[in-house]
Protein backbone atom coordinates (compact mmCIF):
# COMPACT_ATOMS: atom_id res chain seq x y z
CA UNK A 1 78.85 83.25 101.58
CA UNK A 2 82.57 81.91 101.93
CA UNK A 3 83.56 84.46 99.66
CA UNK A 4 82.71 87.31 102.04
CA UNK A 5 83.73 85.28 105.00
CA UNK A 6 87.10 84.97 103.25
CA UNK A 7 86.88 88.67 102.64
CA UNK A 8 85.81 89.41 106.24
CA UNK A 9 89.35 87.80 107.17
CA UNK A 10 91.26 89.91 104.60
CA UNK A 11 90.04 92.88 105.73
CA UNK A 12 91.18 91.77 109.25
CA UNK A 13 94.46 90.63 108.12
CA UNK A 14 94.86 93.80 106.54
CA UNK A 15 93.43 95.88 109.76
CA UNK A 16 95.85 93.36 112.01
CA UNK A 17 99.03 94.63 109.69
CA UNK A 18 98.07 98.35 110.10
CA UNK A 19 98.07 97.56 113.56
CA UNK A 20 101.18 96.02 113.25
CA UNK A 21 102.54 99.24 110.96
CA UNK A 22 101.73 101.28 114.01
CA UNK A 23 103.17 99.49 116.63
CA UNK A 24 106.46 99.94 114.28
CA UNK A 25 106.18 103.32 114.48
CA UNK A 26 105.72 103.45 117.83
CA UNK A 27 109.07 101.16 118.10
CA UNK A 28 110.92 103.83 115.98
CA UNK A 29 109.99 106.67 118.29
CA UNK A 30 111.18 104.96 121.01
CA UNK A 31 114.15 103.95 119.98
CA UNK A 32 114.90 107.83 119.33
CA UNK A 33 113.39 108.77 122.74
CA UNK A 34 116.54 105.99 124.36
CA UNK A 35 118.88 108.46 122.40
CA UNK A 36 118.26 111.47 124.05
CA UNK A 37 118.86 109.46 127.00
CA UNK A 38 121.24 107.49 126.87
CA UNK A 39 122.14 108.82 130.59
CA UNK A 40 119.51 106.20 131.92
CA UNK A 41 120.47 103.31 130.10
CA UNK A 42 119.57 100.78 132.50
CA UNK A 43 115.75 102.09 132.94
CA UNK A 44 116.31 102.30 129.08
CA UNK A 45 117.48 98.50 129.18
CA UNK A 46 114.45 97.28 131.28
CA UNK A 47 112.11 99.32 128.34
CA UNK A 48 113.89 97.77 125.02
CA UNK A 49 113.41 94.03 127.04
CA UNK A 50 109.69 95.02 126.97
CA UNK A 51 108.91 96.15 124.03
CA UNK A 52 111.62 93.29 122.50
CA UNK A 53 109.02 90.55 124.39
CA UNK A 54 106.21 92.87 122.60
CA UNK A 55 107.48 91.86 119.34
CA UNK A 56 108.18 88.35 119.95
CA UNK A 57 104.56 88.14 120.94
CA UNK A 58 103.99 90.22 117.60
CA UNK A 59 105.92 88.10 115.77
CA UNK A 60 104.22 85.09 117.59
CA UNK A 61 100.62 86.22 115.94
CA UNK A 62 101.69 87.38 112.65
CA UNK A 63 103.02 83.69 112.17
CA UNK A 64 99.85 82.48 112.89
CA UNK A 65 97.67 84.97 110.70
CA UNK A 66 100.45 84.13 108.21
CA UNK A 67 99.45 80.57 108.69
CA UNK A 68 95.56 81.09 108.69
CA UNK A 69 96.14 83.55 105.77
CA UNK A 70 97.96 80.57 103.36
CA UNK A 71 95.37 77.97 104.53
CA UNK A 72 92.61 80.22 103.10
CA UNK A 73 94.47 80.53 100.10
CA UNK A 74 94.71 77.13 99.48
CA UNK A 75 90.87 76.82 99.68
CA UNK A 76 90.08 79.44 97.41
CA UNK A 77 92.35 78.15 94.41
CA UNK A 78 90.08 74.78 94.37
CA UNK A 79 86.88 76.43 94.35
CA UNK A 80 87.75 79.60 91.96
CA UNK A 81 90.32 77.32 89.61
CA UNK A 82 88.62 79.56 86.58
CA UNK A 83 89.39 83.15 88.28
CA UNK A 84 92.71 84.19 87.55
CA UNK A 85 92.46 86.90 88.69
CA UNK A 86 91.09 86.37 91.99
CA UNK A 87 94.08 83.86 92.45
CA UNK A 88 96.43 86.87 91.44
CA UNK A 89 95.23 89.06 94.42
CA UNK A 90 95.47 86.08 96.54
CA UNK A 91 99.06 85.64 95.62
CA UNK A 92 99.71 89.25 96.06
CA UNK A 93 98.18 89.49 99.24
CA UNK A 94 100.21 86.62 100.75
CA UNK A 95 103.47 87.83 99.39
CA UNK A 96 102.94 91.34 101.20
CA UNK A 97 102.13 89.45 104.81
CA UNK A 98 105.30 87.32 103.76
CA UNK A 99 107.18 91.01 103.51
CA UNK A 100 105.67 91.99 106.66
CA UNK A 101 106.97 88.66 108.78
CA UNK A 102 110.32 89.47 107.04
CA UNK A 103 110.24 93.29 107.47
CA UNK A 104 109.32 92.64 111.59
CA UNK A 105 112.27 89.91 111.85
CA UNK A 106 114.54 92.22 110.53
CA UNK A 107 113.41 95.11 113.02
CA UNK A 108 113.45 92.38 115.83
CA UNK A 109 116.88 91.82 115.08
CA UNK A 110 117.73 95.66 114.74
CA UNK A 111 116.12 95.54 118.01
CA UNK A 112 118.57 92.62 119.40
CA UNK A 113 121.39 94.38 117.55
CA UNK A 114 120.97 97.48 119.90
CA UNK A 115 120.83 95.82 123.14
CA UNK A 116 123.59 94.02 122.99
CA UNK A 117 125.39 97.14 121.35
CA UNK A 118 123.97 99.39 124.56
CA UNK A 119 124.92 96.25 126.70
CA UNK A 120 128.32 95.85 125.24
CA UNK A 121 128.91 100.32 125.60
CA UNK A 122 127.62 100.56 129.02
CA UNK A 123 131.24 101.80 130.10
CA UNK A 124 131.77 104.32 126.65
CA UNK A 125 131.25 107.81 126.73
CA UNK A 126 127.93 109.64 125.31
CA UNK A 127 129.93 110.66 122.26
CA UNK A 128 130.78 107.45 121.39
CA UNK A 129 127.15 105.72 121.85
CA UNK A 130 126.30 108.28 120.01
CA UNK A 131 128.80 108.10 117.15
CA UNK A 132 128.09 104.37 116.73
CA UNK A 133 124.14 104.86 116.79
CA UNK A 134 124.31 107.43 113.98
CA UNK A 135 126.78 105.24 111.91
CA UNK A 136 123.63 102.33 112.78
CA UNK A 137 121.28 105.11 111.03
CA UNK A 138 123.42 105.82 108.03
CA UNK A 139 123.26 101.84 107.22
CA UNK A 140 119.92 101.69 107.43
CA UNK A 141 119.95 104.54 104.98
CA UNK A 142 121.98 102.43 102.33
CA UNK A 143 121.33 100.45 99.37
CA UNK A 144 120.44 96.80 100.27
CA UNK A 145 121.72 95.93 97.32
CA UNK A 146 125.00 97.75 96.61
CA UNK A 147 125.42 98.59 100.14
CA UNK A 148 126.90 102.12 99.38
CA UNK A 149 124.52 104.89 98.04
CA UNK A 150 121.95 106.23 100.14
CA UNK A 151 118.25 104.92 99.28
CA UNK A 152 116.49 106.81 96.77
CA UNK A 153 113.18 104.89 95.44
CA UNK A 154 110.57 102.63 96.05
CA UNK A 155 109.59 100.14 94.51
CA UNK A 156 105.52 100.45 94.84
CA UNK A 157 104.76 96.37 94.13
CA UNK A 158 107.46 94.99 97.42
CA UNK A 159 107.52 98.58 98.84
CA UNK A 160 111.22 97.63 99.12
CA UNK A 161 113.64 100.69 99.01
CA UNK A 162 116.87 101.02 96.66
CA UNK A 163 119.06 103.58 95.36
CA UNK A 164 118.27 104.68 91.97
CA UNK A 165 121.27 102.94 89.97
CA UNK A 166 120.70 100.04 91.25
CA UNK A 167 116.93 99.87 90.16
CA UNK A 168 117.63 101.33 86.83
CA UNK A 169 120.47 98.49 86.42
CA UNK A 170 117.36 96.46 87.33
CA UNK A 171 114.98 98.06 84.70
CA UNK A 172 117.78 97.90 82.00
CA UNK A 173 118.57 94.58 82.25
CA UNK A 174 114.99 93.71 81.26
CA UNK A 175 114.69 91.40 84.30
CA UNK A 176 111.94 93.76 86.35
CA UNK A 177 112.19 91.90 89.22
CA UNK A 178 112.62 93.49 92.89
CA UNK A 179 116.42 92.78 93.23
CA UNK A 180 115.94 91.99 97.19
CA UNK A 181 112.38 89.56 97.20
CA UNK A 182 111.96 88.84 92.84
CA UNK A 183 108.68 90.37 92.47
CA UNK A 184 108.01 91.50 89.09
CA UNK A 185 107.59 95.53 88.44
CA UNK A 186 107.02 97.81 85.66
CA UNK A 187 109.05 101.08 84.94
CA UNK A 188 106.12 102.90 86.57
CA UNK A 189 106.21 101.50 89.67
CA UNK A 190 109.42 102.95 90.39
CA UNK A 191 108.77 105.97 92.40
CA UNK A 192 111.13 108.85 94.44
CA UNK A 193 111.15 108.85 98.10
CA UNK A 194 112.90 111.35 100.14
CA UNK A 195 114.45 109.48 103.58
């Protein structure tokens, strides 16, 4: 009976981060709607405050699921101590809600970046708001790790993106762990991704 309960809140969790997914997505459009028209920043301004206190309240809620999600855990290691399996996917499962706190702070402060940047270039021309957003979208391209090539594959376990040398480095090093959050990965979970 707990079991399914517990299960009941997994598959919540996992319905509240697809949620969560798509409100990202939505965020992303948006931000390349405010591009196109950049010629009514401040209406633009009064939208990124909005959807920036959207987040925050976002945020706000993913702590707490966060929270709810590692008390759960905690039960289910004392009453399945001989499963070790079932503690694996437990594990697993935390560590990608962790990634998903840590993947929405970092957009928040994309997010904060902008504003300010808009704030800051409210007297600059359109070609130069423009110049400095596409230089923003060329390092979001690049290697978190090396910081210079472009981003070439996935890592499937962390679904954290590298360049290719740097994951090989990675893979011939015999190390296997996810250079940016040390989760372990085989050769095959290395996959292509075209950004």
């Amino acid at each position: 009976m707990e079991k399914q309960v517990l299960q009941k809140k997994i598959g919540l969790a996992n319905d509240f981060r697809d949620v969560l997914e798509m409100k990202a997505t939505q965020i992303d459009d948006q931000v390349t709607i405010c591009a196109g028209q950049i010629h009514r920043l401040s209406a633009d301004r009064c939208q990124n405050k909005i959807l920036l206190e959207n987040i925050q309240r976002k945020m706000s809620e993913a702590r707490n699921s966060s929270q709810q999600g590692k008390e759960s855990l905690d039960e289910l290691q004392l009453k399945v101590n001989n499963s070790r399996l079932d503690f694996s996917r437990w594990r697993i499962e935390l560590e990608r809600e962790r990634f998903e706190k840590r993947r929405y702070e970092e957009e928040l402060e994309a997010v904060k970046r902008k504003v300010n940047r808009l704030r800051a270039q409210k007297e600059c021309s359109v070609l130069g708001k423009l110049s400095l957003e596409l230089q923003e979208y060329k390092d979001i391209l690049k290697c978190s790790v090396c910081l210079d090539r472009p981003k070439e594959v996935v890592i499937t376990k962390c679904c954290h993106l590298v360049c290719n040398p740097c994951v090989q480095k990675v893979l011939n090093s015999g190390h296997r762990k996810c250079p940016l959050c040390a989760t372990s990965f085989r050769p095959n979970d290395v996959k292509p991704v075209h950004v």
